[in-house]
N, C-alpha and C. Protein backbone atom coordinates (compact mmCIF):
# COMPACT_ATOMS: atom_id res chain seq x y z
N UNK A 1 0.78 14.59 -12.03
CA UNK A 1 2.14 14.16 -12.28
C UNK A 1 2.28 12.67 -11.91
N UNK A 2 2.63 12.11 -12.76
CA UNK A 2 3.01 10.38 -12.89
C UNK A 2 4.33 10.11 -11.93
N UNK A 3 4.09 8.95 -11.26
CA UNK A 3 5.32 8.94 -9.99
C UNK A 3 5.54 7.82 -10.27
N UNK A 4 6.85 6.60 -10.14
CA UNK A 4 7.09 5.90 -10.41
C UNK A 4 7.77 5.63 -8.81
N UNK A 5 7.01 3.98 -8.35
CA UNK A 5 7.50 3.96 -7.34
C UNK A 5 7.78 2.11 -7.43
N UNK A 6 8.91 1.94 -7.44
CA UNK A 6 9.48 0.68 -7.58
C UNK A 6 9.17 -0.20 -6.31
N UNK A 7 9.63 0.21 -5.23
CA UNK A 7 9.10 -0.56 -3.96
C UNK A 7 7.85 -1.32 -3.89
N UNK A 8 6.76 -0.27 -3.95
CA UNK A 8 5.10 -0.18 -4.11
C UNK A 8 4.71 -1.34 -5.28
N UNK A 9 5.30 -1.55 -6.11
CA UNK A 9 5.35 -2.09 -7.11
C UNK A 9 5.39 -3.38 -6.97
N UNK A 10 6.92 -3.55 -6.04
CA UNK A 10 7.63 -4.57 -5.93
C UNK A 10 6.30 -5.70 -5.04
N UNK A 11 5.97 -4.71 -3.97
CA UNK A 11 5.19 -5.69 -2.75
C UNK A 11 3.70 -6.06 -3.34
N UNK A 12 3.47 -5.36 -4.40
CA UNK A 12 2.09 -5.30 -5.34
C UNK A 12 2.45 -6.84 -5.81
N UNK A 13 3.39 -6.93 -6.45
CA UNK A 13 3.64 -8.25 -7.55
C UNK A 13 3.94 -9.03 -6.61
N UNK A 14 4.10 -9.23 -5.47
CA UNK A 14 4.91 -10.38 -4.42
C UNK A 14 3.70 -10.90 -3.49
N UNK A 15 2.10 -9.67 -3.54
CA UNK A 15 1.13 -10.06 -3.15
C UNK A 15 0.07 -10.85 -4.54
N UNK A 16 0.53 -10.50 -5.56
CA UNK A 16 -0.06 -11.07 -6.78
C UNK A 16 0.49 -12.62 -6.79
N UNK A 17 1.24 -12.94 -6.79
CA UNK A 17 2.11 -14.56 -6.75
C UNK A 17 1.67 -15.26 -5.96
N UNK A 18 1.83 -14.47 -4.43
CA UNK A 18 0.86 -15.09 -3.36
C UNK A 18 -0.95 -15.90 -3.55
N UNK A 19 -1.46 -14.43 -4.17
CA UNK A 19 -2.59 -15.05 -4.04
C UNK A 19 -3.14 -16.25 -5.76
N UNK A 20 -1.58 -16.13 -6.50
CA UNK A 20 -2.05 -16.95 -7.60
C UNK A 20 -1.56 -18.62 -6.47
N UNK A 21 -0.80 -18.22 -6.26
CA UNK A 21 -0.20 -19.48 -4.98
C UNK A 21 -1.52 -20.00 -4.35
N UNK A 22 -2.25 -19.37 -3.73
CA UNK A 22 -3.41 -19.58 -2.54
C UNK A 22 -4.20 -20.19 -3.21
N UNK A 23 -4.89 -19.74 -4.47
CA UNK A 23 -5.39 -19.90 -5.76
C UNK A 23 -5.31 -21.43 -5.85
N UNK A 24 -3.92 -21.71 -6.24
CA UNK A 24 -3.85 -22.97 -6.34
C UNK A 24 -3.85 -24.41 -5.27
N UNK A 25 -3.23 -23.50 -4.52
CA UNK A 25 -3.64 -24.56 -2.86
C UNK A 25 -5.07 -24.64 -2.82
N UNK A 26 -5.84 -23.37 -3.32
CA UNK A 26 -7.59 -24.34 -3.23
C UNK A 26 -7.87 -25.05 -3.82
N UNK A 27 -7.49 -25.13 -5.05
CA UNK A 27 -7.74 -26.43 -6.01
C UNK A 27 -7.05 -27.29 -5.32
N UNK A 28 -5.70 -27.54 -4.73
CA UNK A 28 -5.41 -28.75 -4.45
C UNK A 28 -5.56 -28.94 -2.91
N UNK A 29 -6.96 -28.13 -2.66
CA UNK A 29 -7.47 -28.65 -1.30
C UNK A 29 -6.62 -28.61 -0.11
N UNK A 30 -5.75 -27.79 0.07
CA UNK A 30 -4.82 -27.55 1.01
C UNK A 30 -5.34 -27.30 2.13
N UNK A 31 -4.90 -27.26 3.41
CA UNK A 31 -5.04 -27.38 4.57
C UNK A 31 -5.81 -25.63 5.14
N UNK A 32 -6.75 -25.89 5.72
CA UNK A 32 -7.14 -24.24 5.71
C UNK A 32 -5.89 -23.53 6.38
N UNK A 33 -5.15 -24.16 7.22
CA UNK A 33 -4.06 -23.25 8.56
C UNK A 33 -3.46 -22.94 7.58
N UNK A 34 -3.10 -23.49 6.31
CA UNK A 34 -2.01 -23.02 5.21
C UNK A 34 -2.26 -21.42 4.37
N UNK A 35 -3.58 -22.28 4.00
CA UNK A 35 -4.22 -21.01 3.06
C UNK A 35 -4.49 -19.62 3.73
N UNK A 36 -4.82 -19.73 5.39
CA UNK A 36 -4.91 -18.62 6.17
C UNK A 36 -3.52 -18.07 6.56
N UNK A 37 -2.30 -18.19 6.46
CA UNK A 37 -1.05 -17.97 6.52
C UNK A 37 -0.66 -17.47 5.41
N UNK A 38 -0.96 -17.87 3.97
CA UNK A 38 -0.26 -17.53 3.02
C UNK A 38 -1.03 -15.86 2.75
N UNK A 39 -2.84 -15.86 3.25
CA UNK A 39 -3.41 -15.05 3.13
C UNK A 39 -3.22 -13.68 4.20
N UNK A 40 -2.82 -14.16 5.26
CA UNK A 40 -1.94 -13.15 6.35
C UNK A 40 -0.68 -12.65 5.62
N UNK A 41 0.17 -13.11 4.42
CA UNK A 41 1.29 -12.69 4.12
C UNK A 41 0.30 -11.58 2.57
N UNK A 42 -0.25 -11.98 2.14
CA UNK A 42 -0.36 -10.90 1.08
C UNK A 42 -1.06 -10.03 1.63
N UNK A 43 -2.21 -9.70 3.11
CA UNK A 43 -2.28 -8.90 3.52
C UNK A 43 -0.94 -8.04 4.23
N UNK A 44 -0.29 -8.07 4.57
CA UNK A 44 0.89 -7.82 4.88
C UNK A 44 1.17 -6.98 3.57
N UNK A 45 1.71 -7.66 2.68
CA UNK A 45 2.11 -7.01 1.36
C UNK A 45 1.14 -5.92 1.28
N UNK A 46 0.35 -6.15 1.24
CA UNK A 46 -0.75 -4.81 0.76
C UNK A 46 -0.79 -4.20 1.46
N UNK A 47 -0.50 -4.18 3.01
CA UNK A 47 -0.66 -2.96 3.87
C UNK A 47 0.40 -2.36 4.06
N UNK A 48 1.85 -2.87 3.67
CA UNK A 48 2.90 -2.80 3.34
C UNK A 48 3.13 -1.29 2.32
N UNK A 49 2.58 -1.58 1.45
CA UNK A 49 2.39 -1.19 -0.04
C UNK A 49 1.32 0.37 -0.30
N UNK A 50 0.36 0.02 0.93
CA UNK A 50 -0.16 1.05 1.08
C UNK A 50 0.56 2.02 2.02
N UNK A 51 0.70 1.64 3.02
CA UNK A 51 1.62 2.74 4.08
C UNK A 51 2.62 3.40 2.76
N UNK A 52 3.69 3.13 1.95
CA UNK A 52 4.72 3.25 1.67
C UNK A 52 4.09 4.50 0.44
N UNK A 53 2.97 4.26 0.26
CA UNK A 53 2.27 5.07 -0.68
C UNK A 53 2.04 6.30 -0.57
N UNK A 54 1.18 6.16 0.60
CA UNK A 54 0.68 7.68 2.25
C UNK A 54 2.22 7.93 2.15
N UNK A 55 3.28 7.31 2.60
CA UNK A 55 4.52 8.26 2.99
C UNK A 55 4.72 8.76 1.57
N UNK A 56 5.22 8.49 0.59
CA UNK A 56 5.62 9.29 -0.66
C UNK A 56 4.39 10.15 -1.17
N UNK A 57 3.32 10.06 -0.70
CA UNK A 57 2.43 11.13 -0.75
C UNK A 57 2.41 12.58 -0.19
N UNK A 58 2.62 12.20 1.08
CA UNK A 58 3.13 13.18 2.19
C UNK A 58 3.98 13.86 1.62
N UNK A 59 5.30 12.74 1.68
CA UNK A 59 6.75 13.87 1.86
C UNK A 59 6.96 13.84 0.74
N UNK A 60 6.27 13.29 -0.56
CA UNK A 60 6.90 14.25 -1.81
C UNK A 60 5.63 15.90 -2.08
N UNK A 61 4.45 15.17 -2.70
CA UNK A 61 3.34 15.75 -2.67
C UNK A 61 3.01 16.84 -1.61
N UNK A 62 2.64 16.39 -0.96
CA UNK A 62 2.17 17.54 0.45
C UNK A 62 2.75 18.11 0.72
N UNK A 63 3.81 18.06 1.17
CA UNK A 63 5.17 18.93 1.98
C UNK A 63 5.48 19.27 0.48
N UNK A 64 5.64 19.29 -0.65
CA UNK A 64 6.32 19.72 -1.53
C UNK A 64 5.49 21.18 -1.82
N UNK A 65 3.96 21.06 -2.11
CA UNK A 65 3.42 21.77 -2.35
C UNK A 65 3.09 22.68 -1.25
N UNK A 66 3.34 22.41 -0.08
CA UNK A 66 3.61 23.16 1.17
C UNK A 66 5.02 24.26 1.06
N UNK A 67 5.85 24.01 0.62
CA UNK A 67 7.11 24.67 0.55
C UNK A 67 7.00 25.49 -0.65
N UNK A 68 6.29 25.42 -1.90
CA UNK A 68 6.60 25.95 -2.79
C UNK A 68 4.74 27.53 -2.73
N UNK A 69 4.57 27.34 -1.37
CA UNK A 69 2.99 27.42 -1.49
C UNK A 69 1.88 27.78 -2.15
N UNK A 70 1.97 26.10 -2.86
CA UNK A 70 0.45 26.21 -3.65
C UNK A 70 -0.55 25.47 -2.69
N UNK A 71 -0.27 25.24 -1.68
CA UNK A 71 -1.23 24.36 -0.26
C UNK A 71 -1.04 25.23 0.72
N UNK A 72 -1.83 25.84 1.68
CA UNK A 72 -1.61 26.09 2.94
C UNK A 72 -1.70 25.13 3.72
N UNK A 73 -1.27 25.24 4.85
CA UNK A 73 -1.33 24.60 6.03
C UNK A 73 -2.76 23.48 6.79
N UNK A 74 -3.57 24.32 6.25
CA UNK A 74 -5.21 23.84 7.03
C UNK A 74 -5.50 23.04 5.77
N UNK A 75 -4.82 23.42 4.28
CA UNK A 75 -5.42 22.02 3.11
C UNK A 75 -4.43 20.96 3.35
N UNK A 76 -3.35 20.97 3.54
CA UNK A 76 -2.22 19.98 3.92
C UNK A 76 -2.79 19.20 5.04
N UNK A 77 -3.53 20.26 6.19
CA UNK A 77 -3.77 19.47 7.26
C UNK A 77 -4.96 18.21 6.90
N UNK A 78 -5.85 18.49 5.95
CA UNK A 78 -7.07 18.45 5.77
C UNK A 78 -6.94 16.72 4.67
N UNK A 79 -5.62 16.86 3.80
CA UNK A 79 -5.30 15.93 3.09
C UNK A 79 -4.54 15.20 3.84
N UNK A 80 -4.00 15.57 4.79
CA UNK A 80 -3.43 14.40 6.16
C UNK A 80 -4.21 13.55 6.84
N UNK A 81 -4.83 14.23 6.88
CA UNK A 81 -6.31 13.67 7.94
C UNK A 81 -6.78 12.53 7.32
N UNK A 82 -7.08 13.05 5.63
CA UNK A 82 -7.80 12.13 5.22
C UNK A 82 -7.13 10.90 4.54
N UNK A 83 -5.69 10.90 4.64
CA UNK A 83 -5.06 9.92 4.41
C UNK A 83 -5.14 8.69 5.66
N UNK A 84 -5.05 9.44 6.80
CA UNK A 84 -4.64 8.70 8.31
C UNK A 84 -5.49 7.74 8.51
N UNK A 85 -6.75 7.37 8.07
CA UNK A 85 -8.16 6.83 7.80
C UNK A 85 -7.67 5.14 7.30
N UNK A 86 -6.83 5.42 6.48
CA UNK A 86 -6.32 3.90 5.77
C UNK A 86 -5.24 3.47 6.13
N UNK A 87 -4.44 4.31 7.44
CA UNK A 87 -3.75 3.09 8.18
C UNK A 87 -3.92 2.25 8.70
């Protein structure tokens, strides 16, 4: 099932600008303290973007299929686990 998640989206394209930004500060030889700042902010975005992902995974997905039970408990636990890895 196809999920449409606007947020996720949003911080995706705001880390894309960034690094066309960074992109161009190397060509114009910019200051490394700069380029390492702008590169701390699209990591941000992306880890941003990922957390927000794991949560609508969880509490739509997991817990959904938990309530309706096509998951037990120990596969829910098991797809938790293996999400927790990429925080």
């Amino acid at each position: 099932m196809a999920h449409h998640y606007p947020e996720i989206e949003k911080r995706l394209r705001q880390a894309c600008g960034h690094l066309a930004g960074i992109l161009a500060m190397m060509e114009d030889r910019q200051d490394c303290q700069q380029l390492v700042q702008q590169l701390q902010a699209v990591e941000g975005s992306i880890h941003k973007a990922k957390r927000l992902l794991i949560e609508e995974h969880v509490g739509h997905c997991i817990l959904e299929s938990l309530s309706h039970g096509d998951m037990d408990s120990e596969e829910a636990r098991e797809k938790i686990a293996s999400l927790v890895k990429y925080l």
